[in-house]
Protein backbone atom coordinates (compact mmCIF):
# COMPACT_ATOMS: atom_id res chain seq x y z
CA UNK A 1 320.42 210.07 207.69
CA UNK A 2 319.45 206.44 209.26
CA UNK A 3 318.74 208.64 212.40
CA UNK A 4 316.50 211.56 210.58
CA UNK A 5 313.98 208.98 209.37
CA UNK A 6 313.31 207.59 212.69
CA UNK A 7 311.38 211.30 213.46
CA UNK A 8 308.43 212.54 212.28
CA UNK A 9 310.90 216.07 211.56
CA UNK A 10 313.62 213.94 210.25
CA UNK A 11 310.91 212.01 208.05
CA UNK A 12 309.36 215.52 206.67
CA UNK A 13 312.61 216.46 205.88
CA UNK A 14 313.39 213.71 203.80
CA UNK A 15 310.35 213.51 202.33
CA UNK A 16 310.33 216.90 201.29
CA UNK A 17 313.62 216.27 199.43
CA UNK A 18 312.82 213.59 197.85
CA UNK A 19 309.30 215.06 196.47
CA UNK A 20 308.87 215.60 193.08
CA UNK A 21 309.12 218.83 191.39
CA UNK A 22 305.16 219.17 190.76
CA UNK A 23 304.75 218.28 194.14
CA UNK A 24 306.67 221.09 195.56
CA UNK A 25 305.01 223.96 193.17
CA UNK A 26 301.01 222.54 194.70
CA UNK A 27 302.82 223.13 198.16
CA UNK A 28 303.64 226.39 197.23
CA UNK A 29 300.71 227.57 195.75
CA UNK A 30 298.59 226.32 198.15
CA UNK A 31 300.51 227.94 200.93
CA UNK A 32 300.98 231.00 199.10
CA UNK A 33 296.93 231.31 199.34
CA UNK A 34 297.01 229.93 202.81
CA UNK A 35 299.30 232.10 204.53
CA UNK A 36 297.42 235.49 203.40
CA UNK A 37 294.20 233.92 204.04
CA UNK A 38 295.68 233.27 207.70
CA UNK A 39 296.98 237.08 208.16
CA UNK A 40 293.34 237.96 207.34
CA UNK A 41 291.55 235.62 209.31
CA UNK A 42 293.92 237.30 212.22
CA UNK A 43 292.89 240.63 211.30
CA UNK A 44 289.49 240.32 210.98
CA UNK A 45 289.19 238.42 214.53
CA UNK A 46 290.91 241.72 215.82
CA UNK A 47 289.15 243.82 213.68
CA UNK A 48 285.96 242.04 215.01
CA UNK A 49 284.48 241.82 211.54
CA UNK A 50 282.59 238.07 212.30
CA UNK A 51 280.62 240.03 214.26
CA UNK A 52 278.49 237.12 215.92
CA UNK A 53 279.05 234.35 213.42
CA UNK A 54 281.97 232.75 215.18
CA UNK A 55 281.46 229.60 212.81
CA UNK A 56 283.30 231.68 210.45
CA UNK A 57 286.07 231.75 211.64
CA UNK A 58 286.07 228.34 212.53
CA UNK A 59 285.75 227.49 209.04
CA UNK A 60 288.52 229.71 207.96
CA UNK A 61 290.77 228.25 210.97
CA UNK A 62 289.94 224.59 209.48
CA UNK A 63 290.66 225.41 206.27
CA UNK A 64 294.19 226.86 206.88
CA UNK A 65 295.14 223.90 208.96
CA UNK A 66 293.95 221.55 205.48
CA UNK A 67 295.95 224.44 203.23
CA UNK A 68 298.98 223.83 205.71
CA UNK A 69 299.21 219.99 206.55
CA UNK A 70 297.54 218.45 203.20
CA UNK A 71 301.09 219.53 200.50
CA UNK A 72 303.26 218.08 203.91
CA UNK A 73 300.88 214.76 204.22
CA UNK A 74 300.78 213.86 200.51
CA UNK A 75 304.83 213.87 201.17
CA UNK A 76 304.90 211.55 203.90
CA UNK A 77 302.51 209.23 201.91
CA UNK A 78 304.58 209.32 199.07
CA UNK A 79 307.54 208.52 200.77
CA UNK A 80 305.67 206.09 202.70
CA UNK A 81 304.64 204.15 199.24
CA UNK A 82 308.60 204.38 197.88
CA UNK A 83 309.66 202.83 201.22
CA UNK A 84 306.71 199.77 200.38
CA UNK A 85 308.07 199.60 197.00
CA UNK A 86 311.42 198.94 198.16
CA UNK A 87 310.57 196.22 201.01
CA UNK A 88 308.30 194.64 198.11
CA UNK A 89 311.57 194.62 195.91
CA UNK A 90 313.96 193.15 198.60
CA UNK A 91 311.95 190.77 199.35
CA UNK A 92 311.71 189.44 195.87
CA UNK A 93 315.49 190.32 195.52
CA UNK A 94 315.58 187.94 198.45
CA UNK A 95 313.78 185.10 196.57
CA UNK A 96 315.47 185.16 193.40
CA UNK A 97 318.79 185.54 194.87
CA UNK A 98 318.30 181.89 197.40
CA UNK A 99 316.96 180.40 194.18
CA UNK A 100 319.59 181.09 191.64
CA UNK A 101 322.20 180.32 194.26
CA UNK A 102 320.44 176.96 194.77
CA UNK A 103 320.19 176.54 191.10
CA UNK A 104 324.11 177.42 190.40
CA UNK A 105 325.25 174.94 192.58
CA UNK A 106 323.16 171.95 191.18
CA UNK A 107 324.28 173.72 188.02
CA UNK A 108 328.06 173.80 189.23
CA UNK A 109 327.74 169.90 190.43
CA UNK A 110 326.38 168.66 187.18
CA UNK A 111 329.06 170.54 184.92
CA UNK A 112 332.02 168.98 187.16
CA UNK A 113 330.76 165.19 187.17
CA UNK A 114 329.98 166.05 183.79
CA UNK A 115 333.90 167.11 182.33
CA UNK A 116 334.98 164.75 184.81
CA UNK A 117 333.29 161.78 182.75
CA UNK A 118 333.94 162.69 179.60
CA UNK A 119 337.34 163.52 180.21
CA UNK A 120 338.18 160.28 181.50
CA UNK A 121 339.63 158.65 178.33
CA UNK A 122 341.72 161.84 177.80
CA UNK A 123 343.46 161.70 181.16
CA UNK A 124 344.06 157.60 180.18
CA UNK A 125 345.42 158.63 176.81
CA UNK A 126 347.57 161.63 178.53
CA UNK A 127 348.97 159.34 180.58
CA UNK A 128 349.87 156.67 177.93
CA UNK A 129 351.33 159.28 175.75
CA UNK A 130 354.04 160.28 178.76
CA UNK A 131 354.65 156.93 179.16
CA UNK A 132 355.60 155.87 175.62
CA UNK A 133 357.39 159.43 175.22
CA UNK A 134 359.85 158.61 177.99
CA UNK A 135 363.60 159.23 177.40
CA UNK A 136 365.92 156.42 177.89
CA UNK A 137 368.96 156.77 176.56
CA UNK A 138 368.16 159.43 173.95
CA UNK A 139 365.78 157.59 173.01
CA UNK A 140 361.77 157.38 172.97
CA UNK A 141 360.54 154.07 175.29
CA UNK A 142 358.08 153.23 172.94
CA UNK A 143 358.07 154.92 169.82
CA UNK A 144 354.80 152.58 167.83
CA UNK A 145 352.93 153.20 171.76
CA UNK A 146 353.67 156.99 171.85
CA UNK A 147 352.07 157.37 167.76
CA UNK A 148 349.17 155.95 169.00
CA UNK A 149 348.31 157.76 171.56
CA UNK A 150 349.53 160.87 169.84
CA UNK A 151 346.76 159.72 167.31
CA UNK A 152 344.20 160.26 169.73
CA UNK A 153 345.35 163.18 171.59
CA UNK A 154 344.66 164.69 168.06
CA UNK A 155 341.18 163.72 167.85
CA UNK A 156 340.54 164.57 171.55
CA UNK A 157 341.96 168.19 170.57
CA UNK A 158 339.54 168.88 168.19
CA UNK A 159 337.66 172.01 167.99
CA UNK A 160 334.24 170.09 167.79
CA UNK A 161 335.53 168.42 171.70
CA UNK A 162 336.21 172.13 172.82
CA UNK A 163 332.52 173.01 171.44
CA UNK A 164 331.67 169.97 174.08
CA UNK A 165 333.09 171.64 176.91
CA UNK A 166 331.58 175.00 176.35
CA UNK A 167 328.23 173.24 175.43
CA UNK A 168 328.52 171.52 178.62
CA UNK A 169 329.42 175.15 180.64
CA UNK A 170 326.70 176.70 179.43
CA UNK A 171 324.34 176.32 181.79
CA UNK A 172 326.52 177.56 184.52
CA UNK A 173 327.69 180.24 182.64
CA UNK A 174 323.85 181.38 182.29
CA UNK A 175 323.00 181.15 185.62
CA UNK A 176 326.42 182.60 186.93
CA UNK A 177 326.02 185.75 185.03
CA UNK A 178 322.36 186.09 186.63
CA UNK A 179 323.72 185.84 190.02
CA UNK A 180 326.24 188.44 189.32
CA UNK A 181 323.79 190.64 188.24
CA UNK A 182 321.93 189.92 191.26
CA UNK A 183 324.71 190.88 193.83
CA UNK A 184 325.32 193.73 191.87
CA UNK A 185 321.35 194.75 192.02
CA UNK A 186 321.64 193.97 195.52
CA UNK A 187 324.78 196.33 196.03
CA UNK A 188 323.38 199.10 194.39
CA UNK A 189 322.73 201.37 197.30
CA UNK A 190 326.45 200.93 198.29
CA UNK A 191 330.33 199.59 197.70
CA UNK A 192 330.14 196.26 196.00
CA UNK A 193 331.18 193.63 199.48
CA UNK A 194 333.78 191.39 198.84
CA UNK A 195 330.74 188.53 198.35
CA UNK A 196 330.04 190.14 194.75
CA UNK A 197 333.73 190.98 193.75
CA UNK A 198 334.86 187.64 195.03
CA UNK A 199 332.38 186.07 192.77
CA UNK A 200 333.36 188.39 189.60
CA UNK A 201 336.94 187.10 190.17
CA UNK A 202 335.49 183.41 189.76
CA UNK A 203 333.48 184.24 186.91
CA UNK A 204 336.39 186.10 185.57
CA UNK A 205 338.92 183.39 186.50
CA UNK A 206 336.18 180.57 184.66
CA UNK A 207 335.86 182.62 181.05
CA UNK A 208 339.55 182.89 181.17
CA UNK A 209 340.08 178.98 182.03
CA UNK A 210 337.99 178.13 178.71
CA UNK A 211 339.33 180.21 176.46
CA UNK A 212 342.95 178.95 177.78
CA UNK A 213 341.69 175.56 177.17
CA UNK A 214 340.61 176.32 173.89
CA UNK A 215 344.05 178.03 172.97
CA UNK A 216 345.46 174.84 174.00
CA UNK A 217 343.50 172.28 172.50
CA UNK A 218 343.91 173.99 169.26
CA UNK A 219 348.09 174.16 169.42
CA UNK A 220 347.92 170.61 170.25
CA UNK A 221 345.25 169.73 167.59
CA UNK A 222 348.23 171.40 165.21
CA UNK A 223 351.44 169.30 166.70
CA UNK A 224 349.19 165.99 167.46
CA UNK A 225 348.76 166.23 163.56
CA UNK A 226 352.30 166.24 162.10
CA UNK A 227 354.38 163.67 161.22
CA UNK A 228 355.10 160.53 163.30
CA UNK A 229 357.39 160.37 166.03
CA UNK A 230 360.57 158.15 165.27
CA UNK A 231 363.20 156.98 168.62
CA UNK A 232 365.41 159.84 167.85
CA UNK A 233 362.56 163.10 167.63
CA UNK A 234 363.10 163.75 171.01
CA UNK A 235 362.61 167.31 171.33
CA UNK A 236 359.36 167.20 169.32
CA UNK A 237 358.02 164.61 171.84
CA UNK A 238 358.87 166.52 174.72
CA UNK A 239 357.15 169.69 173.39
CA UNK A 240 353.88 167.23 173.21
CA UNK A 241 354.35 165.46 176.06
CA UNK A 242 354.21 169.25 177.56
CA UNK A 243 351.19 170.29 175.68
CA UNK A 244 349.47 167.18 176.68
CA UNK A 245 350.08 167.94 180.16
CA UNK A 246 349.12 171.59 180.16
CA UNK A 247 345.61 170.10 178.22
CA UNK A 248 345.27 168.01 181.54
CA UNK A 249 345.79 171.10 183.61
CA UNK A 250 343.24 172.69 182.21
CA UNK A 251 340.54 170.41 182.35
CA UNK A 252 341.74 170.38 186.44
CA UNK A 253 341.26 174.04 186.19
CA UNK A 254 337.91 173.95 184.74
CA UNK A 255 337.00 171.11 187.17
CA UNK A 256 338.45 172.95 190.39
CA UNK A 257 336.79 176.45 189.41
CA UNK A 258 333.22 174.25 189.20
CA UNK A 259 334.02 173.24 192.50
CA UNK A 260 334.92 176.83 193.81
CA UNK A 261 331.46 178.29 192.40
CA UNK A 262 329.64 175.38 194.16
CA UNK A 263 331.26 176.41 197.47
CA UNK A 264 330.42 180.11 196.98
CA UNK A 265 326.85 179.52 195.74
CA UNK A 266 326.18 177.00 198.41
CA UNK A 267 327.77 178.84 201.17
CA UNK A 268 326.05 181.09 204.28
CA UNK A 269 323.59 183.71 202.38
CA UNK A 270 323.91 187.10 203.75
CA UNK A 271 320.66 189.20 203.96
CA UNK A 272 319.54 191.22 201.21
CA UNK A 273 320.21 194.77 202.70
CA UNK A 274 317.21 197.47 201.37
């Protein structure tokens, strides 16, 4: 098909498939008057019915040729004007798509410093939980140490902080979604390249990160609230000490899949094929 368009037949050909319906029926008419009106013109020369008046037939001969070529040119100009269209709407394709890429990875930068600072006194509080929840001896190491920090593990679980990190994900959850619609809009002609299904695994992979987070944060808010740990509740602090890990995890996960889009975003960016 490539091929066919580079020729004038290959061109008409196309053309003429692609023309609309109402198109097709003027063409028809108009040669259906054309054609007869040739035959005659070819009789009459034979028939020598212009006599002297030659011009007439010279009229009759231009007017065939405009009865012929005018349905075929108003083709060709229309599928002229869809091929203008369609450089006009890769090219702003083209401009959108290099400015929401530059966009997602400011966006992408800011939302990883971002849960990186505000997560700072969870990791410290994470960290003094394991410590005080250490076994020695079937015992806890520091039972008073290991309430406290449960404490604030509980706060730090709330739903309002999960509202945080979504609040804070927003932004590159809007501008993500417009540059998957992009790729997608840019695909359209074709398969979907591994560019745009790469990038709907991320975006996948990021939804499912928060709302594993949030599943988290809420099953710790719940065991962060019960009853104080004594020396001997063992089991019960190793279940938190394992949720208060996996709540670390997941703020790595949210952090690492910022970086990822960043990466993507800010890599080499393919032409936008028409």
């Amino acid at each position: 098909m490539a091929e066919r368009k580079t020729t004038v037949p290959g061109l008409v050909t196309t053309a003429w498939h692609g023309a609309p319906a109402v198109l097709k029926r003027f063409a028809g008419w108009v040669w259906g008057i054309g054609v007869p009106v040739a035959v005659l013109s070819i009789i009459g020369d034979l028939a020598g019915w212009w006599g002297d008046y030659q011009f007439i037939p010279n009229i009759v001969s231009e007017v065939i040729c405009a009865m012929v070529t005018l349905p075929i040119a108003l083709v060709i100009i229309g599928q002229l004007a869809e091929y203008q269209v369609k450089e006009l709407e890769r090219v702003r394709l083209d401009t959108r798509f290099a400015s929401t890429r530059q966009q997602l990875v400011i966006a992408a930068r800011t939302t990883r410093d971002q849960i990186q600072e505000r997560t700072r006194d969870v990791e410290a509080t994470t960290n003094e939980f394991v410590r005080a929840a250490k076994v020695e001896d079937g015992r806890l190491a520091d039972p008073d140490a290991a309430n406290a920090a449960a404490r604030l593990l509980h706060t730090q679980m709330d739903g309002q902080q999960w509202l945080m990190y979504h609040r804070i994900t927003t932004p590159l959850r809007i501008l993500g979604s417009h540059l998957h619609t992009l790729l997608v809009e840019r695909d359209r002609d074709g398969d979907l390249t591994a560019e745009t299904t790469g990038f709907a695994q991320l975006w996948l992979d990021l939804e499912s990160a928060l709302a594993a987070q949030r599943q988290i944060m809420a099953a710790g808010h719940d065991l962060f609230g019960q009853p104080a740990l004594s020396a001997r509740t063992v089991p019960r602090a190793d279940r938190l000490r394992d949720v208060a890990l996996e709540h670390i995890r997941t703020i790595d996960r949210l952090i690492e899949l910022c970086q990822q889009l960043e990466h993507q975003a800010g890599g080499e960016q393919p032409a936008v094929t028409p």
